[in-house]
C-alpha atoms as a PDB file:
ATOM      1  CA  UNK A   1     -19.748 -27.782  -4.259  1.00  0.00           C
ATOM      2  CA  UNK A   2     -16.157 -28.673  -5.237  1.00  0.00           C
ATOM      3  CA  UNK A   3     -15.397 -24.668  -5.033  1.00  0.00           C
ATOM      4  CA  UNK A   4     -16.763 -24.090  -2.262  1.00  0.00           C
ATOM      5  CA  UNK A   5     -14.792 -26.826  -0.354  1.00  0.00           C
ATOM      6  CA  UNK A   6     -11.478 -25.657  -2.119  1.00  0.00           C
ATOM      7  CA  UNK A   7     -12.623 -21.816  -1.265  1.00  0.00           C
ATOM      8  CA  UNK A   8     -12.944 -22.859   2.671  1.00  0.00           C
ATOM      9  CA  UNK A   9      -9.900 -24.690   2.752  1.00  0.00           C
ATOM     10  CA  UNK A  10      -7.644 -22.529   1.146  1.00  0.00           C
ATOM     11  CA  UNK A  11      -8.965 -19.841   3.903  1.00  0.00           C
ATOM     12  CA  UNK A  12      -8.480 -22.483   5.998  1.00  0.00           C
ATOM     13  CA  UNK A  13      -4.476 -22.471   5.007  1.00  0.00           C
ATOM     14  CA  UNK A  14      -4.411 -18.385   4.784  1.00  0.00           C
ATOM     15  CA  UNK A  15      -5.608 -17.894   8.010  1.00  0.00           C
ATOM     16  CA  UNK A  16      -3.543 -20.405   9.754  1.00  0.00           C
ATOM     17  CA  UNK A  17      -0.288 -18.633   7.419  1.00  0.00           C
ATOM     18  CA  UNK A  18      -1.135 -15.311   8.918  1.00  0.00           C
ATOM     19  CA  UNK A  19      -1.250 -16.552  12.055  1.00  0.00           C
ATOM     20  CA  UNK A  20       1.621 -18.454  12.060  1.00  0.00           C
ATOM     21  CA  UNK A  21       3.913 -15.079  10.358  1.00  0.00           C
ATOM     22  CA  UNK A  22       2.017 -12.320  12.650  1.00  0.00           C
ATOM     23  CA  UNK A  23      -0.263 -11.084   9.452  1.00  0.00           C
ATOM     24  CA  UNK A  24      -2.981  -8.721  11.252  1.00  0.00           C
ATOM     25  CA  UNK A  25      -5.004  -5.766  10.145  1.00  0.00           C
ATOM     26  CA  UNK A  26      -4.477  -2.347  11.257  1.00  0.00           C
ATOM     27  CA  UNK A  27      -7.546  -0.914  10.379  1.00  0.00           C
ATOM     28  CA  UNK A  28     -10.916  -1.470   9.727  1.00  0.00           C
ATOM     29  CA  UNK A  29     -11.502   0.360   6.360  1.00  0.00           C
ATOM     30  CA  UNK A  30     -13.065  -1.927   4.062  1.00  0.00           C
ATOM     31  CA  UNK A  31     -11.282  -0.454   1.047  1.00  0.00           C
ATOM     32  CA  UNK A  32      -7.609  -1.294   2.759  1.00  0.00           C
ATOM     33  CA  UNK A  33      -5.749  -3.331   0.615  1.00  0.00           C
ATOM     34  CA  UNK A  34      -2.628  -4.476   2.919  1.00  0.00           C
ATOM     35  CA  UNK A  35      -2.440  -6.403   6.259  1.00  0.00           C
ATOM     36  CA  UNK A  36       1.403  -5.739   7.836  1.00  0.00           C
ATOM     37  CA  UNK A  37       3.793  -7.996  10.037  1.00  0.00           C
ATOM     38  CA  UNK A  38       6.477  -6.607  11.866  1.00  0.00           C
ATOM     39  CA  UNK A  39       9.660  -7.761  11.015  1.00  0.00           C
ATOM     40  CA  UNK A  40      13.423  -7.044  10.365  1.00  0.00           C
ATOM     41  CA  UNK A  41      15.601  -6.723   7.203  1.00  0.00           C
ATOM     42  CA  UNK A  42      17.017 -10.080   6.036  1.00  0.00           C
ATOM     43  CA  UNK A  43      19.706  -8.083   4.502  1.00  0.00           C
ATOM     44  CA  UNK A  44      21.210  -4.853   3.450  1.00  0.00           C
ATOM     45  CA  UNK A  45      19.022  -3.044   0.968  1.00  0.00           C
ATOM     46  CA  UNK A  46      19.954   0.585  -0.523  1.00  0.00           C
ATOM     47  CA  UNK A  47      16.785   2.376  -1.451  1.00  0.00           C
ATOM     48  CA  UNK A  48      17.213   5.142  -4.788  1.00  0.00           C
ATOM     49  CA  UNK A  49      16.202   8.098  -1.691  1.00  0.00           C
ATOM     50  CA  UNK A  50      19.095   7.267  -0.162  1.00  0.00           C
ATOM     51  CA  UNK A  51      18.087   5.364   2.921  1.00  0.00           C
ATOM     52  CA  UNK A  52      19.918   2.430   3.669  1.00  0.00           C
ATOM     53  CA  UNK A  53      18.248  -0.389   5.001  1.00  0.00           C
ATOM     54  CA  UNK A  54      20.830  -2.695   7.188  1.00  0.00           C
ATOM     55  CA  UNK A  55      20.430  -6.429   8.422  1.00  0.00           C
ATOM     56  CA  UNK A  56      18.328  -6.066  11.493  1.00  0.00           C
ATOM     57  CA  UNK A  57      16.417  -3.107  11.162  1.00  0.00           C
ATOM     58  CA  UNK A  58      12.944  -2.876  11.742  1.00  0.00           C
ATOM     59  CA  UNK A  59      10.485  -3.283   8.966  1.00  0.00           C
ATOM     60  CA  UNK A  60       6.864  -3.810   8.131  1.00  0.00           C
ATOM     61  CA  UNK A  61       6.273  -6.651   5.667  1.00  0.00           C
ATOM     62  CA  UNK A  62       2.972  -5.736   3.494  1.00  0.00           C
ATOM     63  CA  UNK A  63       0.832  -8.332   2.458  1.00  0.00           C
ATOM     64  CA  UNK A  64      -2.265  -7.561   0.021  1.00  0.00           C
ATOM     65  CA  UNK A  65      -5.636  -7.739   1.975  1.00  0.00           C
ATOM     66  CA  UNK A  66      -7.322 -10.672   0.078  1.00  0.00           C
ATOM     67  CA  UNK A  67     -10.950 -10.108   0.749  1.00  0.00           C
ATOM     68  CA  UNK A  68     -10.774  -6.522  -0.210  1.00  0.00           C
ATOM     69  CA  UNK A  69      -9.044  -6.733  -3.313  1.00  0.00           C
ATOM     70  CA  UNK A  70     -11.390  -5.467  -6.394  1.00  0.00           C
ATOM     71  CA  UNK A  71     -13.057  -8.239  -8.361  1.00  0.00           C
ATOM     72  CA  UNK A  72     -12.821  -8.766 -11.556  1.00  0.00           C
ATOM     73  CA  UNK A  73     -14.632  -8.822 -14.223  1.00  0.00           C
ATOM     74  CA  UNK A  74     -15.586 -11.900 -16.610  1.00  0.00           C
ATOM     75  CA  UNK A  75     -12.957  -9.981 -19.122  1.00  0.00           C
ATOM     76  CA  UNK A  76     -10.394  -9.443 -17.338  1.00  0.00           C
ATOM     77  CA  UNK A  77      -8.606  -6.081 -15.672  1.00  0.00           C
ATOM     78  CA  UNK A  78     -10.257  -3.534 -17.411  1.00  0.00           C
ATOM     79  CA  UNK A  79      -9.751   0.348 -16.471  1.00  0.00           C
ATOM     80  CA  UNK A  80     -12.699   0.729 -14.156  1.00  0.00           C
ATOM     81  CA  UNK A  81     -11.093  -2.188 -11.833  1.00  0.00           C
ATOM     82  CA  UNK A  82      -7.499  -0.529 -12.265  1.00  0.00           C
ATOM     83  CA  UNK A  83      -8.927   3.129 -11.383  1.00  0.00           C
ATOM     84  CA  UNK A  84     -10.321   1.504  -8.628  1.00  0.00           C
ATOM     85  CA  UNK A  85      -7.115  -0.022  -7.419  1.00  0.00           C
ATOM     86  CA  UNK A  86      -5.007   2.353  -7.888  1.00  0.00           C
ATOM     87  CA  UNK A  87      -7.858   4.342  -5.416  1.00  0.00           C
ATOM     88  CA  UNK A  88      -7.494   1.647  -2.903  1.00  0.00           C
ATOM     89  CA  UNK A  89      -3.453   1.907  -2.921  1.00  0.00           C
ATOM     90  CA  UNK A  90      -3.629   5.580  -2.822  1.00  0.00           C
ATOM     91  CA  UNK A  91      -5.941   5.130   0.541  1.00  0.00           C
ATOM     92  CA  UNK A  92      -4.175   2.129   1.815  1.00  0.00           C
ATOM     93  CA  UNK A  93      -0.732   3.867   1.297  1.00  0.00           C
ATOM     94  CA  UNK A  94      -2.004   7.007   3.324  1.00  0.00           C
ATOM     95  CA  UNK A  95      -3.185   4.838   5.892  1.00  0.00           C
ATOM     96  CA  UNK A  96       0.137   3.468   6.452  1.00  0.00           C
ATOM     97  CA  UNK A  97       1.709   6.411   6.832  1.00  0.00           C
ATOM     98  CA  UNK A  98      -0.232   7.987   9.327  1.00  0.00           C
ATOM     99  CA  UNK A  99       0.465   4.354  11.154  1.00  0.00           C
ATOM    100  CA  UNK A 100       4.047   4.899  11.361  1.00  0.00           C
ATOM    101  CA  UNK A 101       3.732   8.443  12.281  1.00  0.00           C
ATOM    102  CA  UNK A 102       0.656   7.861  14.907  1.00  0.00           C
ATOM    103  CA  UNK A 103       1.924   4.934  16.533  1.00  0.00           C
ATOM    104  CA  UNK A 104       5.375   4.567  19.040  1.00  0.00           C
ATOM    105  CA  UNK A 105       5.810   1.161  18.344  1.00  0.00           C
ATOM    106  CA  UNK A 106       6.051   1.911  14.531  1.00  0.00           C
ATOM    107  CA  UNK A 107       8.069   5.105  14.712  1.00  0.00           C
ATOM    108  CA  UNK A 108      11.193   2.637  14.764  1.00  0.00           C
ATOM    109  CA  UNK A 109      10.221   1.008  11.143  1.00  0.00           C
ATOM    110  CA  UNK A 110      13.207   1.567   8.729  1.00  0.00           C
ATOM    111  CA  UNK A 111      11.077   0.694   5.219  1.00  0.00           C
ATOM    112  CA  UNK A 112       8.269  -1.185   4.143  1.00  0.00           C
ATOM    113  CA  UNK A 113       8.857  -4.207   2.032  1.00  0.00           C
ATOM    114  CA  UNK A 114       6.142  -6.334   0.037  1.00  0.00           C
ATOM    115  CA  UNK A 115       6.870  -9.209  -2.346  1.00  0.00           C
ATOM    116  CA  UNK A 116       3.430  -9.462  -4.791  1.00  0.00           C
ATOM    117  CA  UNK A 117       2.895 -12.405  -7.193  1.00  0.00           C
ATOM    118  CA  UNK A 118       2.800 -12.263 -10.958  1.00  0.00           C
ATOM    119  CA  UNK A 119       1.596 -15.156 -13.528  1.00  0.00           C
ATOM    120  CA  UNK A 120       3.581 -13.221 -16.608  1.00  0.00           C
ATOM    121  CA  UNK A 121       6.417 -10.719 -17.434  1.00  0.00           C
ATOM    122  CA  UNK A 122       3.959  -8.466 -19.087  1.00  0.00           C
ATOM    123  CA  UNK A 123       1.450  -8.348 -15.680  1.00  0.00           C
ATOM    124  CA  UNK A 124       5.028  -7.835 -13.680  1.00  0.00           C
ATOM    125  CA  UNK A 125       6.055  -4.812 -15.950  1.00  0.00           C
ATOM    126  CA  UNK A 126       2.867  -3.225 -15.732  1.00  0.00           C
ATOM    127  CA  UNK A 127       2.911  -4.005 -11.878  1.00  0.00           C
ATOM    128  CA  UNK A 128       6.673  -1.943 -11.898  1.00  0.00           C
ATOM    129  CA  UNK A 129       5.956   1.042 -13.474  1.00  0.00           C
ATOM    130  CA  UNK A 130       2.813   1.276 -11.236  1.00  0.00           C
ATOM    131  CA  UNK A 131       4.753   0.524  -8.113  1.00  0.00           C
ATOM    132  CA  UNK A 132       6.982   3.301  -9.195  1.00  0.00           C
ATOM    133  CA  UNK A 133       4.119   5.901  -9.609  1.00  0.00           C
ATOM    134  CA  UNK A 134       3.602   5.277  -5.723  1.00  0.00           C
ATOM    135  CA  UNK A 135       7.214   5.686  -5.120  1.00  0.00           C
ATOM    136  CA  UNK A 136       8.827   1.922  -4.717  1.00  0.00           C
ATOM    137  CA  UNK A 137      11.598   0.732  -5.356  1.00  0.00           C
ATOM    138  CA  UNK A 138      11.073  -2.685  -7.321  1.00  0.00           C
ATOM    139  CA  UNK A 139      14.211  -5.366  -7.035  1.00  0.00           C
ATOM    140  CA  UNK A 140      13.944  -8.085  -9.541  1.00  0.00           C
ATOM    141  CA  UNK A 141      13.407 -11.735  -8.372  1.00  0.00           C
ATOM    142  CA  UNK A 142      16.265 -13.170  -7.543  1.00  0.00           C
ATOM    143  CA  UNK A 143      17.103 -16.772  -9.544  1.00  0.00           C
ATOM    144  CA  UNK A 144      16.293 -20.283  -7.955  1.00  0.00           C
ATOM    145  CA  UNK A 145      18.733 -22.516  -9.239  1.00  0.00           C
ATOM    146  CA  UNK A 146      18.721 -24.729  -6.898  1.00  0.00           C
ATOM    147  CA  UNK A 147      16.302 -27.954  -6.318  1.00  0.00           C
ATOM    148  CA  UNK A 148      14.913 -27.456  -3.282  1.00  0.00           C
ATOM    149  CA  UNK A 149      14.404 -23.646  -4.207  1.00  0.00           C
ATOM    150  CA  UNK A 150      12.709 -24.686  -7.354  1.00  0.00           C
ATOM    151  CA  UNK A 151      10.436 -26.763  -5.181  1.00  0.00           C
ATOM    152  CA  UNK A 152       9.293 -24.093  -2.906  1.00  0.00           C
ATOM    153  CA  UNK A 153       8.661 -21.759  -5.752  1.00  0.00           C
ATOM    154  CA  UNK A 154       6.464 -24.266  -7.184  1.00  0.00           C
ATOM    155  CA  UNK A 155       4.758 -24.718  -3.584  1.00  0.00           C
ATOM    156  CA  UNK A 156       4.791 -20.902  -3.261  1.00  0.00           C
ATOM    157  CA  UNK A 157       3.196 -20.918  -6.848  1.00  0.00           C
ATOM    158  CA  UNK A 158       0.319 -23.634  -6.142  1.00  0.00           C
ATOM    159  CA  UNK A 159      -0.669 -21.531  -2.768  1.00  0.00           C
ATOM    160  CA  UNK A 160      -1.030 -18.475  -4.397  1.00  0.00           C
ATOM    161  CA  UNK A 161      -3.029 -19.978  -6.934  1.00  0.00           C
ATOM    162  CA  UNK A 162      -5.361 -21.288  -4.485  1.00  0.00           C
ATOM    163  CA  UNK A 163      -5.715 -17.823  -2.665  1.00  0.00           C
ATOM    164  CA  UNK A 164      -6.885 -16.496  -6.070  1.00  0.00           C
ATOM    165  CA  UNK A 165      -9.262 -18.919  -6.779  1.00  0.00           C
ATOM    166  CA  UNK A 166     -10.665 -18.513  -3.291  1.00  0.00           C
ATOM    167  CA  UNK A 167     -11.132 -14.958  -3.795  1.00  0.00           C
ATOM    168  CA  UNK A 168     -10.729 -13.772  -6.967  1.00  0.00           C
ATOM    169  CA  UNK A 169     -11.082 -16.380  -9.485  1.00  0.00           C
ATOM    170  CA  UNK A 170     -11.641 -14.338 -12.473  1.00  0.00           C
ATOM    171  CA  UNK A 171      -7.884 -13.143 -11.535  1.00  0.00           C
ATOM    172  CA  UNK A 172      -7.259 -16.753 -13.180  1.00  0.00           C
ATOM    173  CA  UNK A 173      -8.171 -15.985 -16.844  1.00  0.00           C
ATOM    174  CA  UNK A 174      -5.649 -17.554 -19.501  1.00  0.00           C
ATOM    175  CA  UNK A 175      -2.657 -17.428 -16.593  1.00  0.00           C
ATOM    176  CA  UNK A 176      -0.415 -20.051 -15.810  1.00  0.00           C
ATOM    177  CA  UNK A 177       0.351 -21.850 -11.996  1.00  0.00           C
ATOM    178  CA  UNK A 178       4.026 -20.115 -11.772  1.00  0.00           C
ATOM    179  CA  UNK A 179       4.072 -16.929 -10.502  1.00  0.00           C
ATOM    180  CA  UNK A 180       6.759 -14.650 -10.147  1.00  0.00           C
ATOM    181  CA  UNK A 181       7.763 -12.021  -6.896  1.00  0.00           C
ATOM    182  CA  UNK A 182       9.302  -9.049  -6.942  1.00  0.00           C
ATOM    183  CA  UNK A 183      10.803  -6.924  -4.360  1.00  0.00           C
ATOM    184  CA  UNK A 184       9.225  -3.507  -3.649  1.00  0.00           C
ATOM    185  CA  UNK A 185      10.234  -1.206  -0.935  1.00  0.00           C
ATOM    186  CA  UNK A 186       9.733   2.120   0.051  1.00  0.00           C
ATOM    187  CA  UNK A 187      11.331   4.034   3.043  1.00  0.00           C
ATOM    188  CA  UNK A 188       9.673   5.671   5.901  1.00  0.00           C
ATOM    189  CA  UNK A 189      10.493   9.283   4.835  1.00  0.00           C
ATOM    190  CA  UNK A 190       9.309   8.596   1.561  1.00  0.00           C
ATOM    191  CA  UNK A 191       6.145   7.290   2.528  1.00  0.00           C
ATOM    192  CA  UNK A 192       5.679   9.869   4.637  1.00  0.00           C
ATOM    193  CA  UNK A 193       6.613  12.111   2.152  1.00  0.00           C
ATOM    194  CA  UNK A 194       4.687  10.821  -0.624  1.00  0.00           C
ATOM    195  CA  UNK A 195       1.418   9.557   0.968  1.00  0.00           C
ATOM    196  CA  UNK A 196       1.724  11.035   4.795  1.00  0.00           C
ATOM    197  CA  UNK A 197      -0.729  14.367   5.969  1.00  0.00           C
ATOM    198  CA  UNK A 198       2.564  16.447   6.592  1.00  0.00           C
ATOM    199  CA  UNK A 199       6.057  16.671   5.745  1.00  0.00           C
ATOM    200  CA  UNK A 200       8.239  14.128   7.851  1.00  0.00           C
ATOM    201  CA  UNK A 201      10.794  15.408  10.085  1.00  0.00           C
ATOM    202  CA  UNK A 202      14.469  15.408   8.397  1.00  0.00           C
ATOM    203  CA  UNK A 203      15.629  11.813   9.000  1.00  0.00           C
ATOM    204  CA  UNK A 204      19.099  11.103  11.193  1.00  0.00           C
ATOM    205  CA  UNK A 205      22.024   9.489   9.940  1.00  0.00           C
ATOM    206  CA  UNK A 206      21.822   5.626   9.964  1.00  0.00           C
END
């Protein structure tokens, strides 16, 4: 009983976050692993394609797609649940692209950013030279020296531990409460070019 009460409220809490940042689906595939908000670039970014991202621009913010994220098993991510990921972000990514290619008010988006959690260094390497193979750029977490930063990672931390538990609670095996982001983008006219039906038009100077 005590799980399922934690399980409802932390929906509770992630539905009322998505609401609050403009989280929504863009499609109803079942095997989707991202939800997007539209936002703009906090800062300048220079992506290894070239493409500068500028203060301002327009960007969608990817944020995985809880409920449709493959289970795991009682031991852990073994290679059946990464082949299946990896499946999921190969369908997801494609997905995307034919968003910002389909859609008008889209066509504007500079880059796509995401920010995924990781309980260790060894889960965030892995997660790197994965989020290469799809063609992101991954910036390293930036240091938190301050108090009140230190408190809101630890707040950050104790959410995204409750999403997993909600969801995927085998996710949970032998990890820690701190969890560490990373910064992953990827440009329009890579996405395009890497996941998209067709080759992208050539892009105009910023």
């Amino acid at each position: 009983m005590a799980y399922l009460d934690l399980g409802r409220a932390v929906r509770g809490v992630d539905a009322l976050l998505r609401y609050h940042l403009g989280i929504q689906e863009f499609t109803d595939d079942e095997e989707c692993i991202f939800r997007i908000a539209a936002e703009t670039a906090g800062e300048r970014v220079i992506l290894s394609d070239g493409t500068v991202v500028m203060e301002g621009d327009p960007i969608l913010q990817l944020h995985f797609w809880n409920e449709h994220l493959p289970k795991m098993g009682s031991v852990g991510p073994g290679a059946a649940w990464a082949a299946l990921l990896k499946r999921r972000m190969r369908r997801s990514l494609a997905s995307l692209a034919a968003l910002v290619e389909r859609e008008p008010e889209y066509r504007s988006v500079r880059a796509l950013h995401g920010a995924p959690p990781f309980a260790s260094r060894i889960g965030a390497a892995q997660m790197v030279r994965t989020a290469q193979r799809f063609g992101f750029d991954v910036l390293e977490p930036e240091t938190r020296p301050e108090l009140r930063e230190r408190i809101y990672e630890m707040f950050d931390s104790m959410l995204l531990w409750g999403l997993t538990y909600a969801f995927n609670p085998a996710a949970l095996r032998s990890k820690g409460l701190l969890r560490h982001r990373y910064q992953l983008w990827i440009s329009r006219d890579k996405l395009l070019r890497c996941h998209g039906a067709a080759p992208p038009p050539r892009a105009s100077s910023h």
